[in-house]
Protein backbone atom coordinates (compact mmCIF):
# COMPACT_ATOMS: atom_id res chain seq x y z
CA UNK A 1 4.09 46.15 1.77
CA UNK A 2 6.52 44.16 3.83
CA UNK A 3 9.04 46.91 3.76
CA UNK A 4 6.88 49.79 4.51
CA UNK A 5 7.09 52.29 7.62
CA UNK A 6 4.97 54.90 9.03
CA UNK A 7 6.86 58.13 10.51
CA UNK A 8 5.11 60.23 12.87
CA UNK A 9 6.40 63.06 14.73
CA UNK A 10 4.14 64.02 17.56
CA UNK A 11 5.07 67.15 19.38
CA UNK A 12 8.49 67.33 17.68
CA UNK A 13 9.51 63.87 18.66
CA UNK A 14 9.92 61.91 15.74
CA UNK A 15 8.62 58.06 16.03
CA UNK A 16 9.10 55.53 12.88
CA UNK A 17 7.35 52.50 12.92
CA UNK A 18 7.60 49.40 10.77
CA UNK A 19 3.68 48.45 9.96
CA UNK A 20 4.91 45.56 6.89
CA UNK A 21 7.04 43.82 10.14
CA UNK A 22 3.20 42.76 10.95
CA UNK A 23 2.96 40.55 7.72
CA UNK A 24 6.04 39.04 8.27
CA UNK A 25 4.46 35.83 10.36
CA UNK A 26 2.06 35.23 7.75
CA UNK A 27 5.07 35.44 5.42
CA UNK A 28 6.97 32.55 6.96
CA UNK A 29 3.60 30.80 7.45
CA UNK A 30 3.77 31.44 3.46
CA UNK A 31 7.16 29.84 3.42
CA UNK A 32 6.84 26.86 5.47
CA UNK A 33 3.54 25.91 3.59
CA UNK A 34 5.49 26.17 -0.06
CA UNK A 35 8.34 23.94 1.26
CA UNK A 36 5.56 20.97 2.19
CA UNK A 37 3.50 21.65 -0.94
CA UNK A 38 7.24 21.19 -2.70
CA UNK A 39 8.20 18.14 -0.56
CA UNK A 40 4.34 16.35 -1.25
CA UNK A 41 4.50 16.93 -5.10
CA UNK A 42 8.27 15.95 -5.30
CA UNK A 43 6.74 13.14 -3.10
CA UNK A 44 4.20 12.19 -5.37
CA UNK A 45 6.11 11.76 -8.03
CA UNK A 46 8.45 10.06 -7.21
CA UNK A 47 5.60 7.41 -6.08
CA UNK A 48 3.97 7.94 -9.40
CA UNK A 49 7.46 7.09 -11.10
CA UNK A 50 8.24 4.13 -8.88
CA UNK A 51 4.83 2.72 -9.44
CA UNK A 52 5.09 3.41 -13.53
CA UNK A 53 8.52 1.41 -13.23
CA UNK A 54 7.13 -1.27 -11.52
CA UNK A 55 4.10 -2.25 -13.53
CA UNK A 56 6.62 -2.55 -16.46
CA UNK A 57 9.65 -4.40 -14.99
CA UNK A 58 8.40 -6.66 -12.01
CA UNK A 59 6.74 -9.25 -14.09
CA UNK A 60 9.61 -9.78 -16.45
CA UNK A 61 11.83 -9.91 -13.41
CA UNK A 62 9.68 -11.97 -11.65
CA UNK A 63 9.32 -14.41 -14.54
CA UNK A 64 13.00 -14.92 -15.05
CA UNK A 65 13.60 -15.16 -11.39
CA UNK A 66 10.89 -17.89 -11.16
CA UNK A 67 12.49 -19.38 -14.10
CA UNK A 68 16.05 -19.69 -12.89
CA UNK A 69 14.54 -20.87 -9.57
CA UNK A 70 12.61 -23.68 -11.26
CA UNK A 71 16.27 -24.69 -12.75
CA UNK A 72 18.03 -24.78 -9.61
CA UNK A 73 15.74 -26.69 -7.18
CA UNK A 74 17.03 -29.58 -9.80
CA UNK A 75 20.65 -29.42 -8.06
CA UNK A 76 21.61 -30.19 -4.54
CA UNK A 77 25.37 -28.45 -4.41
CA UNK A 78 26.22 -26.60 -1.70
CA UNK A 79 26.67 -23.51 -3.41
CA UNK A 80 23.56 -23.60 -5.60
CA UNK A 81 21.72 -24.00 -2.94
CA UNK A 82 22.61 -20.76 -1.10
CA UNK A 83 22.46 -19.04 -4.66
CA UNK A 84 18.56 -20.85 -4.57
CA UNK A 85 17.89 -19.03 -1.56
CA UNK A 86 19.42 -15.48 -2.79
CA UNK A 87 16.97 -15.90 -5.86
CA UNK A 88 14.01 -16.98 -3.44
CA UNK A 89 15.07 -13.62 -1.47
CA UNK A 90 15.16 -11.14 -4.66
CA UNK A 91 11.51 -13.00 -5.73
CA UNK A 92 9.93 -11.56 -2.60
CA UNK A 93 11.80 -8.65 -2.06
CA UNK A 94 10.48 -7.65 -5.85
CA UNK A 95 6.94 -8.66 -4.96
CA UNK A 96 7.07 -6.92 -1.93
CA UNK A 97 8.42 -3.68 -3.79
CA UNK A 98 5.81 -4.05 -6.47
CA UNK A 99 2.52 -4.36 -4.29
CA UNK A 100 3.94 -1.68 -1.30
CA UNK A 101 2.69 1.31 -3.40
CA UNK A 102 -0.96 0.50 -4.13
CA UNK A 103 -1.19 -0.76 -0.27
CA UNK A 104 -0.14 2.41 0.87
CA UNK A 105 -2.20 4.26 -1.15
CA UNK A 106 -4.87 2.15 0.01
CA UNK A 107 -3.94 2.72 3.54
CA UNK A 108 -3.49 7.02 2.80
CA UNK A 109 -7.14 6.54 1.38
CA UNK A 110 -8.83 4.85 4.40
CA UNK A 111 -7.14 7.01 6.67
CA UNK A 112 -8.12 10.03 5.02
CA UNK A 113 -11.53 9.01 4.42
CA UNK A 114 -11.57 7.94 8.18
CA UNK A 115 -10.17 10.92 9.08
């Protein structure tokens, strides 16, 4: 339908007009709305996949983390120390990785209940 015309010739003057150029906003509109449908599932899943990944590998990580932290606040060198701190960094970096999905899902929730 996009591609269809109407020709008319009135009083021997012929006139050709393009009636499908009227559905060509709601075609874009069309367009648009399939690349952020796309964008949200791709989106989604990725979330669903991070989440999935976290549930099964933060708490080993976090336990052997913890565990090689316990060892090292034994020693008092220099160079453990800074390698103490690196290991106190990845702990929290992993728990804040592992509980920034469901609080933003939380958050997308309220808002859109609140909306």
């Amino acid at each position: 339908m996009k591609e269809s015309s109407l020709e008319l010739e009135p009083a021997g003057i012929g006139v050709s007009l393009a009636v499908g150029q009227v559905l060509d906003p709601i075609d874009d509109m069309t367009e648009r709305l399939s690349d952020v449908i796309v964008t949200a599932i791709t989106s989604l899943g990725v979330q669903k996949l991070a989440y999935e990944i976290s549930i099964i590998l933060a708490l080993p990580i976090l336990s052997v983390f913890i565990f090689v932290l316990v060892i090292l606040i034994w020693f008092e060198n220099k160079k453990i120390i800074r390698f103490r701190n690196a290991v106190v960094k990845i702990i929290l970096i992993v728990i804040i990785a592992r509980f920034c999905l469901p609080i933003s899902s939380m958050a997308n929730n309220f808002i859109q209940k609140n909306n």
